[in-house]
PDB file of N, CA and C in Angstrom:
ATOM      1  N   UNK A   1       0.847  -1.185   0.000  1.00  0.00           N
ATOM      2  CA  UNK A   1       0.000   0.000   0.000  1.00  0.00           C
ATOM      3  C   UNK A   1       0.883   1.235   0.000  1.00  0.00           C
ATOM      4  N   UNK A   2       0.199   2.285  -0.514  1.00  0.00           N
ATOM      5  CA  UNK A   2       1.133   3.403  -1.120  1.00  0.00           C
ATOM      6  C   UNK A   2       0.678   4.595   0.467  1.00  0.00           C
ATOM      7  N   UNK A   3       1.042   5.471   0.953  1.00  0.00           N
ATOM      8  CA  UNK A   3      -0.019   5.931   1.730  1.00  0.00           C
ATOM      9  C   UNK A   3      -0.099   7.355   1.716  1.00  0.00           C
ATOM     10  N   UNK A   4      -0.892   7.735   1.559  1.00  0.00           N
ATOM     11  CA  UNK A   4      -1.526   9.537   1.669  1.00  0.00           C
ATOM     12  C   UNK A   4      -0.076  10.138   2.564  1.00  0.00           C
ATOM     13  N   UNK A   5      -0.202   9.556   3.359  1.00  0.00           N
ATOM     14  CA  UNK A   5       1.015  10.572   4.705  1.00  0.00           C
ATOM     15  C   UNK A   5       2.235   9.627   4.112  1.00  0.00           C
ATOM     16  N   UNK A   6       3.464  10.148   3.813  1.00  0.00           N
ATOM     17  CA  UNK A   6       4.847  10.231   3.460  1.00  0.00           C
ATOM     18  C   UNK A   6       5.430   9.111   4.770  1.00  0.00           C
ATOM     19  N   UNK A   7       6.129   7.604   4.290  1.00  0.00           N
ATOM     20  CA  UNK A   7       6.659   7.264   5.302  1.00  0.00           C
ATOM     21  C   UNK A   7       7.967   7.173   4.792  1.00  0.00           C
ATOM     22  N   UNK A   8       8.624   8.681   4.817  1.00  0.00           N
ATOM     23  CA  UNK A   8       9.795   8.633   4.168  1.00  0.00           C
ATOM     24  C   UNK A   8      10.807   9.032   5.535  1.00  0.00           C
ATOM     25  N   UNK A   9      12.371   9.561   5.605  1.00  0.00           N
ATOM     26  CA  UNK A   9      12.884  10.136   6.513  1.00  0.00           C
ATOM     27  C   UNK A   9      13.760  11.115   5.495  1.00  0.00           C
ATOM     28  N   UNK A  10      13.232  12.082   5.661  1.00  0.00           N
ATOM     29  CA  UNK A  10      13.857  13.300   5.037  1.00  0.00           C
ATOM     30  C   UNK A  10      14.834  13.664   4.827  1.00  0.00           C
ATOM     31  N   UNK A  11      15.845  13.270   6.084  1.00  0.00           N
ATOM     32  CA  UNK A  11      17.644  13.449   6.355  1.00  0.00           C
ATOM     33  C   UNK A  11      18.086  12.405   5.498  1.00  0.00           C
ATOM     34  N   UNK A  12      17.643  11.550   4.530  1.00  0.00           N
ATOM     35  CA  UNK A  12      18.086  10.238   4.090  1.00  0.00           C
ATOM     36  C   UNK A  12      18.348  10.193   2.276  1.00  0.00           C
ATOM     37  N   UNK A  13      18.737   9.692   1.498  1.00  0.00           N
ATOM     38  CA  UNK A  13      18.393   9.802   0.262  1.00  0.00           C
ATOM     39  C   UNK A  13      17.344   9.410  -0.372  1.00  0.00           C
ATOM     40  N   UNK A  14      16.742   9.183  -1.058  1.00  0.00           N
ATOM     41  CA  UNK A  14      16.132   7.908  -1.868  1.00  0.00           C
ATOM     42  C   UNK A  14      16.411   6.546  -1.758  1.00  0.00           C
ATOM     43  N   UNK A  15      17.168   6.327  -2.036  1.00  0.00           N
ATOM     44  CA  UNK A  15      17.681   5.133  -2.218  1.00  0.00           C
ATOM     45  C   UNK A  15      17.748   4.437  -0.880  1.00  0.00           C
ATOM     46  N   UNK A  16      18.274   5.665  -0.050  1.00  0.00           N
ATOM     47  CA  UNK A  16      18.258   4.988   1.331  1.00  0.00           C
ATOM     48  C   UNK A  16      16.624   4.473   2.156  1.00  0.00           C
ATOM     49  N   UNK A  17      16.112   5.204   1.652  1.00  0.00           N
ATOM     50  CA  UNK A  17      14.607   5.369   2.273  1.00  0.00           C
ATOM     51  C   UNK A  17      13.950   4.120   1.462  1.00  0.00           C
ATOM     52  N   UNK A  18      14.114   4.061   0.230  1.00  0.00           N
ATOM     53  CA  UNK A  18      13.810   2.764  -0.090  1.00  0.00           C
ATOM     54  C   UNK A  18      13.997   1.220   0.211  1.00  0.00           C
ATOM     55  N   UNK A  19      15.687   1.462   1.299  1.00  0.00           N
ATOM     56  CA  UNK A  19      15.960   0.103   1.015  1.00  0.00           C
ATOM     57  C   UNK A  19      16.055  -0.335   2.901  1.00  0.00           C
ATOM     58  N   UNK A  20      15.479   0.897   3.357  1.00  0.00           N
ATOM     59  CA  UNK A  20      15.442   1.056   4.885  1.00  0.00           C
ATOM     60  C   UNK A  20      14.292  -0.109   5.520  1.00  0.00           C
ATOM     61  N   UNK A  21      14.717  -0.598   6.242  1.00  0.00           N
ATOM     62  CA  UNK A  21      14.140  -1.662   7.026  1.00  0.00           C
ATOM     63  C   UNK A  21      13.889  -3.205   6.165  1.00  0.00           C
ATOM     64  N   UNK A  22      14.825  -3.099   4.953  1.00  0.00           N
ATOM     65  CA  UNK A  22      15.013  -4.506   4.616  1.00  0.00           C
ATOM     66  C   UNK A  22      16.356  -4.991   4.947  1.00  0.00           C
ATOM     67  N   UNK A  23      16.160  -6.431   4.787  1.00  0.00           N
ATOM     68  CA  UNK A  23      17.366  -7.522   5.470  1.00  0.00           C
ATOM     69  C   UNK A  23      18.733  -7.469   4.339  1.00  0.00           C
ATOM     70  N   UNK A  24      19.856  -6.815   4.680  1.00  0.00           N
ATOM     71  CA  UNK A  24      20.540  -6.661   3.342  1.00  0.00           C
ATOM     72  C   UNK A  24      20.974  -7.779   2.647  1.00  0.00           C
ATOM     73  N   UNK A  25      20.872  -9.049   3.034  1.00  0.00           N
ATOM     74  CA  UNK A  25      20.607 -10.834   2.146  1.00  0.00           C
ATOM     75  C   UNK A  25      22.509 -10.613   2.298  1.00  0.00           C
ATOM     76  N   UNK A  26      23.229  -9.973   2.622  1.00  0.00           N
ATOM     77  CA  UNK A  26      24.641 -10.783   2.423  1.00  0.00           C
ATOM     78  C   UNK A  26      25.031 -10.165   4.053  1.00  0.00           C
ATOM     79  N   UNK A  27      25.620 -10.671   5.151  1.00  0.00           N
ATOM     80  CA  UNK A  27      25.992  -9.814   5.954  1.00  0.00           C
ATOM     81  C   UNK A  27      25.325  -8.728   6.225  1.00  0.00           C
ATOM     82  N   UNK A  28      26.092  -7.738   7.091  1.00  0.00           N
ATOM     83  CA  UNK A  28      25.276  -6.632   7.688  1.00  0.00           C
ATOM     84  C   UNK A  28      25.284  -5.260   7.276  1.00  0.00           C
ATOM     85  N   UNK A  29      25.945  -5.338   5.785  1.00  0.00           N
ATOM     86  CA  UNK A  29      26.175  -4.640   4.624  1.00  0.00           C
ATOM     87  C   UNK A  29      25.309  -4.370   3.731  1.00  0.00           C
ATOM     88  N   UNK A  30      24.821  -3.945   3.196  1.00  0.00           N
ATOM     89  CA  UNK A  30      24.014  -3.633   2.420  1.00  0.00           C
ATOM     90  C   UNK A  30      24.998  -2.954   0.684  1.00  0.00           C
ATOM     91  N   UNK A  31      24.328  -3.225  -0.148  1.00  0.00           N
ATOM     92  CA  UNK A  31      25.496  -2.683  -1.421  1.00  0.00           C
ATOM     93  C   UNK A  31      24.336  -1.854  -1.837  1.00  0.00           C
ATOM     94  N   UNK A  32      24.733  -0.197  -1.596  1.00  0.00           N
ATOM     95  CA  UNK A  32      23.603   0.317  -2.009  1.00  0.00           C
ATOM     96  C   UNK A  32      23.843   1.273  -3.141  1.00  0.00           C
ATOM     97  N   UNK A  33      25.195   0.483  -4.161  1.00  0.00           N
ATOM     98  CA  UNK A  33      25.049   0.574  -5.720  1.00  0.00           C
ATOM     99  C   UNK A  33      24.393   0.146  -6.432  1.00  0.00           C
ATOM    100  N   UNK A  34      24.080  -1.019  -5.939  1.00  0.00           N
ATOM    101  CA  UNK A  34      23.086  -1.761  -6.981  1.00  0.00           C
ATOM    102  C   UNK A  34      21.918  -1.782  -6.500  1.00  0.00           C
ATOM    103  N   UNK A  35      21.389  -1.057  -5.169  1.00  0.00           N
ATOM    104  CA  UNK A  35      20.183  -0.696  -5.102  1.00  0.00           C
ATOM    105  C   UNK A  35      19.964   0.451  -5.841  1.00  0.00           C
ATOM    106  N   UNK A  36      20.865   1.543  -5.613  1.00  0.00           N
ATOM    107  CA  UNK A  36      20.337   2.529  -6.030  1.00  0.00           C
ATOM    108  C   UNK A  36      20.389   2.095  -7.876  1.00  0.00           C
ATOM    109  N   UNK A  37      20.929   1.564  -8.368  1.00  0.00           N
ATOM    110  CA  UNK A  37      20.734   0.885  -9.931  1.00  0.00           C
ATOM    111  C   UNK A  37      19.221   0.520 -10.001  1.00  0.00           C
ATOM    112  N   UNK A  38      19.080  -0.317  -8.956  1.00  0.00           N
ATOM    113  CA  UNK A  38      17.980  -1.058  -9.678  1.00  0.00           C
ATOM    114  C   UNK A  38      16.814  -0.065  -9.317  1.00  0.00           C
ATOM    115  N   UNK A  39      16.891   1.049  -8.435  1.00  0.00           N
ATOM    116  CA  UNK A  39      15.651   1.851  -8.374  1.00  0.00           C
ATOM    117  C   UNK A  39      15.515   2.319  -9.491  1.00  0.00           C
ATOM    118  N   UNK A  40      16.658   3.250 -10.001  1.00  0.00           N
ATOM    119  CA  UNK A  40      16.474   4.132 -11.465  1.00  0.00           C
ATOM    120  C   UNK A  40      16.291   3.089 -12.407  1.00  0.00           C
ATOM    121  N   UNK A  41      16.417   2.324 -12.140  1.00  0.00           N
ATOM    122  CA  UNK A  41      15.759   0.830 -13.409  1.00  0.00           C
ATOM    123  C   UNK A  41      14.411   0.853 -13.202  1.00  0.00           C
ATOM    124  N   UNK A  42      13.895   0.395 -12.024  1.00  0.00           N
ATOM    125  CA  UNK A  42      12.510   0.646 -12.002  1.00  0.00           C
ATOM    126  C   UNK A  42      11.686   2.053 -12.484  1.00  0.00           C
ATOM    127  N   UNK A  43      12.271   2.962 -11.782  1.00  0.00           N
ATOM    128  CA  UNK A  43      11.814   4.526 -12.380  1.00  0.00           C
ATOM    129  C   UNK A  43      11.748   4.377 -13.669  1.00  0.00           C
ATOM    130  N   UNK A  44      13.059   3.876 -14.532  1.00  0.00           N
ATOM    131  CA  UNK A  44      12.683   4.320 -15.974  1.00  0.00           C
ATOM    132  C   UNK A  44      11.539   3.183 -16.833  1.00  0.00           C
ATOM    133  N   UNK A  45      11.491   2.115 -15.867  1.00  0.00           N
ATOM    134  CA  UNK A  45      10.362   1.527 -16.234  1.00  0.00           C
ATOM    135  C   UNK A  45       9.147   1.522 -16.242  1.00  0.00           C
ATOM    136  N   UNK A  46       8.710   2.249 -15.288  1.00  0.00           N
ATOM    137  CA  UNK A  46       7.822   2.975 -14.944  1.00  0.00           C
ATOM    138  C   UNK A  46       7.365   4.305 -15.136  1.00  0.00           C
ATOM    139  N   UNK A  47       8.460   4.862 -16.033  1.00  0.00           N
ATOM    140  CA  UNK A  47       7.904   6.663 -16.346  1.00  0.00           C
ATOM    141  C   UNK A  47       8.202   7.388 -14.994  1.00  0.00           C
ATOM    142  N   UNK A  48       9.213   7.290 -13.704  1.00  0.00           N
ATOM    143  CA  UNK A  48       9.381   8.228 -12.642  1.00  0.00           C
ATOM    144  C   UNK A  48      10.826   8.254 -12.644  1.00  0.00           C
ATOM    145  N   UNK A  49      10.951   9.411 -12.634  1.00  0.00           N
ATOM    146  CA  UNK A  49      12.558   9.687 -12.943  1.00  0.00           C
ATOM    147  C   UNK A  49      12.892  10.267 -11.814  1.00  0.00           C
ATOM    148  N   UNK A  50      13.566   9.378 -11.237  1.00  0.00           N
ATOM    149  CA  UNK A  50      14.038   9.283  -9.622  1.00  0.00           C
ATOM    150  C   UNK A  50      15.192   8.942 -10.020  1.00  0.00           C
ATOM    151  N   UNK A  51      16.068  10.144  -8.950  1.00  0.00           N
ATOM    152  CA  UNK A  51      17.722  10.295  -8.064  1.00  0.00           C
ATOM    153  C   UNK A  51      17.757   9.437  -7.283  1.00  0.00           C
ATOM    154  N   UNK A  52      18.402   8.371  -7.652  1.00  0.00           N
ATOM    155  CA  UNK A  52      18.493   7.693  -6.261  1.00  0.00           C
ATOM    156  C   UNK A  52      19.323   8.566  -4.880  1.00  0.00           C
ATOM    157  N   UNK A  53      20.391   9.057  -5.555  1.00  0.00           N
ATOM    158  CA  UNK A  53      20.990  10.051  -4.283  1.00  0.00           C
ATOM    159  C   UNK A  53      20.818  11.138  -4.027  1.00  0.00           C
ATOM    160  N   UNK A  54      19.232  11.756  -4.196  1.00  0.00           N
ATOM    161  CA  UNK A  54      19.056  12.740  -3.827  1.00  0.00           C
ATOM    162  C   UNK A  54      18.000  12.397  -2.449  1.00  0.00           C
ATOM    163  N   UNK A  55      18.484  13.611  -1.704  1.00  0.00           N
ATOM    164  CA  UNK A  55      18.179  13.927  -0.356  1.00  0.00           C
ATOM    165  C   UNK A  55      16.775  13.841  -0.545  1.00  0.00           C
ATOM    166  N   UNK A  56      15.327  13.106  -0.051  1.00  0.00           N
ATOM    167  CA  UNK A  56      14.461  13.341   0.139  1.00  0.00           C
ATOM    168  C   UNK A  56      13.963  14.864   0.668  1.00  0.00           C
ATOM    169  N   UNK A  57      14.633  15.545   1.731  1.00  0.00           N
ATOM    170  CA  UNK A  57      13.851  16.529   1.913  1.00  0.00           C
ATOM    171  C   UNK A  57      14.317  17.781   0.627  1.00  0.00           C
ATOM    172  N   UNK A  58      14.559  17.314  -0.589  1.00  0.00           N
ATOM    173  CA  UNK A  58      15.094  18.345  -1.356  1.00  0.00           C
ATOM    174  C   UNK A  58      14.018  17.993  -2.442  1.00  0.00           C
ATOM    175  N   UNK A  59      12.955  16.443  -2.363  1.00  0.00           N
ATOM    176  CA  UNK A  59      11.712  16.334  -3.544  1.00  0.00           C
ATOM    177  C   UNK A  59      10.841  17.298  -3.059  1.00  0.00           C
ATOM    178  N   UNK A  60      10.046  17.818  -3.926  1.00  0.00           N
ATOM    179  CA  UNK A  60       8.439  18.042  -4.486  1.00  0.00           C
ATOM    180  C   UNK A  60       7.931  16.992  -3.935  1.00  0.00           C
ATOM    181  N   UNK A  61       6.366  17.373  -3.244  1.00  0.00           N
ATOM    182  CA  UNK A  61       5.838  16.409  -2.909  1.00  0.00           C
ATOM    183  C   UNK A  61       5.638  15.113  -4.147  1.00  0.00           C
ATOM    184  N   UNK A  62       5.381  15.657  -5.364  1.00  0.00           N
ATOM    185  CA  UNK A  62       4.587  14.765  -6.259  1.00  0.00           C
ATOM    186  C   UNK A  62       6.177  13.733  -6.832  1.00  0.00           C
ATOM    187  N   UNK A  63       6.988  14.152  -5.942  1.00  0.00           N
ATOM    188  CA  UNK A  63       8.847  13.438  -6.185  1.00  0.00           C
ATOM    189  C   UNK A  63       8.236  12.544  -5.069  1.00  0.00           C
ATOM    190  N   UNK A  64       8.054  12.851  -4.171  1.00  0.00           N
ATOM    191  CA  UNK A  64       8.004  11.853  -2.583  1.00  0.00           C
ATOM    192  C   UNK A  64       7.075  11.209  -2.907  1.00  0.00           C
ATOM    193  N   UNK A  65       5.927  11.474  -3.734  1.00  0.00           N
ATOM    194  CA  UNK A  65       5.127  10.285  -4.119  1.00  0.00           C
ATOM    195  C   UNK A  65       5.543   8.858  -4.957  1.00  0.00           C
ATOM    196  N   UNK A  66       6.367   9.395  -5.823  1.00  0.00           N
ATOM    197  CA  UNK A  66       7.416   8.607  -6.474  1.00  0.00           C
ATOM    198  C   UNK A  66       8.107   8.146  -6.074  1.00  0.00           C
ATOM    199  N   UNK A  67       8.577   8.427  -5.114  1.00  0.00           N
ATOM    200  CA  UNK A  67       9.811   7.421  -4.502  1.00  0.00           C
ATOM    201  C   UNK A  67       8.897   6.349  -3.543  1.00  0.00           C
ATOM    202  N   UNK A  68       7.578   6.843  -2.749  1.00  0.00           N
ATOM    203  CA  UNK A  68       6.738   6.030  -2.117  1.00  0.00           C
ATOM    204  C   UNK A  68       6.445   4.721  -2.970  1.00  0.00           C
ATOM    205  N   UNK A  69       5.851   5.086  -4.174  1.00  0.00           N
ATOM    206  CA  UNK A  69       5.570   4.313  -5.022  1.00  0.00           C
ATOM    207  C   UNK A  69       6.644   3.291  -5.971  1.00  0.00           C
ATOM    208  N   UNK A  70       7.940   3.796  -5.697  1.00  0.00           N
ATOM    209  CA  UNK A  70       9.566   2.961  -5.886  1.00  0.00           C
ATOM    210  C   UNK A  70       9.631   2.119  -5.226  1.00  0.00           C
ATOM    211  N   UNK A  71       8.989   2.398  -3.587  1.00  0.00           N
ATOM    212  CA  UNK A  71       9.875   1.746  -2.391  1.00  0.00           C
ATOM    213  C   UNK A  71       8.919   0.723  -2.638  1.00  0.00           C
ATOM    214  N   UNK A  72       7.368   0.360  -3.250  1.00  0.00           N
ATOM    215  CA  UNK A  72       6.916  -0.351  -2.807  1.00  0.00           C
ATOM    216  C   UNK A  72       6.937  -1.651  -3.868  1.00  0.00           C
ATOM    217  N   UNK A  73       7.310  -0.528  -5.342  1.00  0.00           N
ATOM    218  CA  UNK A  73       7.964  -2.038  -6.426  1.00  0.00           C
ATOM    219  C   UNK A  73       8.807  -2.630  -6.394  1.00  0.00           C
ATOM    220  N   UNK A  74       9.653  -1.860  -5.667  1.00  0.00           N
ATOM    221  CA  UNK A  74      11.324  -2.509  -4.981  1.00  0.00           C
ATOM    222  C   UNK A  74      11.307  -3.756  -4.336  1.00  0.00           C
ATOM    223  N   UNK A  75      10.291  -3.536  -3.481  1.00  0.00           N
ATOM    224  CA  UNK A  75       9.694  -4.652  -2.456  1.00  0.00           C
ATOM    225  C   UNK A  75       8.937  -5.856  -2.924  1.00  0.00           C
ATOM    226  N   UNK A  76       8.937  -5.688  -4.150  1.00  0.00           N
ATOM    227  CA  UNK A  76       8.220  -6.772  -4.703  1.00  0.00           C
ATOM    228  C   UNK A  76       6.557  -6.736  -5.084  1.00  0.00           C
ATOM    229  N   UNK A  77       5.924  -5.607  -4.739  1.00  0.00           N
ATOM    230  CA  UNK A  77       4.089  -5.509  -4.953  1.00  0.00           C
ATOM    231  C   UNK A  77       4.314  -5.910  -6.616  1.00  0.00           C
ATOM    232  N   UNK A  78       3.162  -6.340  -6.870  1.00  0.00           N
ATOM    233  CA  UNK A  78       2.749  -6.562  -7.606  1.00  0.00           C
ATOM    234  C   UNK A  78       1.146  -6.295  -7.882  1.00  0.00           C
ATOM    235  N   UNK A  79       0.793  -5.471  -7.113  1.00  0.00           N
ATOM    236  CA  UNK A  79      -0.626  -4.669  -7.002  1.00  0.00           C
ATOM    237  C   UNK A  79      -0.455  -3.675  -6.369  1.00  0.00           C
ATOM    238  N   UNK A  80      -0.909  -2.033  -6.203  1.00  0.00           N
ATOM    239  CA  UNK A  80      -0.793  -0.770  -6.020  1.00  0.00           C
ATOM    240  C   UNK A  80      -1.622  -0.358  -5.449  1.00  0.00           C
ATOM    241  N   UNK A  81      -1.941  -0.370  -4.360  1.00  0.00           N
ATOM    242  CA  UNK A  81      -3.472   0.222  -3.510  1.00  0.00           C
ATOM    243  C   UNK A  81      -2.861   1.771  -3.086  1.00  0.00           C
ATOM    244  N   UNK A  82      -3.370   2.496  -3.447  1.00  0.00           N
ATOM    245  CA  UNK A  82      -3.033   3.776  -3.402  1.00  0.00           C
ATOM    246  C   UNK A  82      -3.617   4.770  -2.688  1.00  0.00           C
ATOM    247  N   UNK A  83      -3.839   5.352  -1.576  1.00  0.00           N
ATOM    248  CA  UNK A  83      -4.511   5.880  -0.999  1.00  0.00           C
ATOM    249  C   UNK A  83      -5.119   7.381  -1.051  1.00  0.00           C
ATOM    250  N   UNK A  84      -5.800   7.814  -1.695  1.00  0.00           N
ATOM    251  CA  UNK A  84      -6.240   9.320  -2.257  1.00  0.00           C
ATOM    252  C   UNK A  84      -5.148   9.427  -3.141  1.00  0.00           C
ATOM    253  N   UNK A  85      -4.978   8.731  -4.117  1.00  0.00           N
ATOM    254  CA  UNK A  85      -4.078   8.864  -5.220  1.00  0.00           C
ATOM    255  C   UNK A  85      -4.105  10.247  -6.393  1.00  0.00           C
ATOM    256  N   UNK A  86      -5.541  10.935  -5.912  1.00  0.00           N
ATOM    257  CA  UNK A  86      -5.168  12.216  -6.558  1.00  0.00           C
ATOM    258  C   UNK A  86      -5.039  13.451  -6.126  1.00  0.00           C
TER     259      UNK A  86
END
């Protein structure tokens, strides 16, 4: 689910905010080159042209919607429940 209120952390990048509170699958490392790769992979697959290293509190809201909506294809959804999506 996508949600009306921002569950982003502002001090953080994109990329970081996306990949925040998952298990990094190798050690206690996380490689967040090829996260931040595979976000702008998703973005351009999707038509949202997302920085992975840009500072969240530096998007437009309708940017923070985009990255909401990154974090949640990242994660694997495969359905989009969107909450007051306009």
């Amino acid at each position: 689910m996508v949600h009306q209120h921002f569950m982003l952390v502002p001090s953080l990048t994109v990329a970081e905010n996306v990949v925040l509170g998952l298990p990094s699958g190798r050690g206690p490392l996380l490689d967040l080159d090829t996260a931040s790769q595979r976000i702008a992979a998703l973005g351009d697959e999707y038509g949202f042209r997302v920085k992975p290293d840009a500072p969240v509190w530096q998007l437009a809201v309708g940017e923070q919607q985009r990255v909401e909506i990154i974090k949640a294809l990242y994660r694997g959804a495969e359905l989009l429940i969107l909450d007051e999506p306009t």
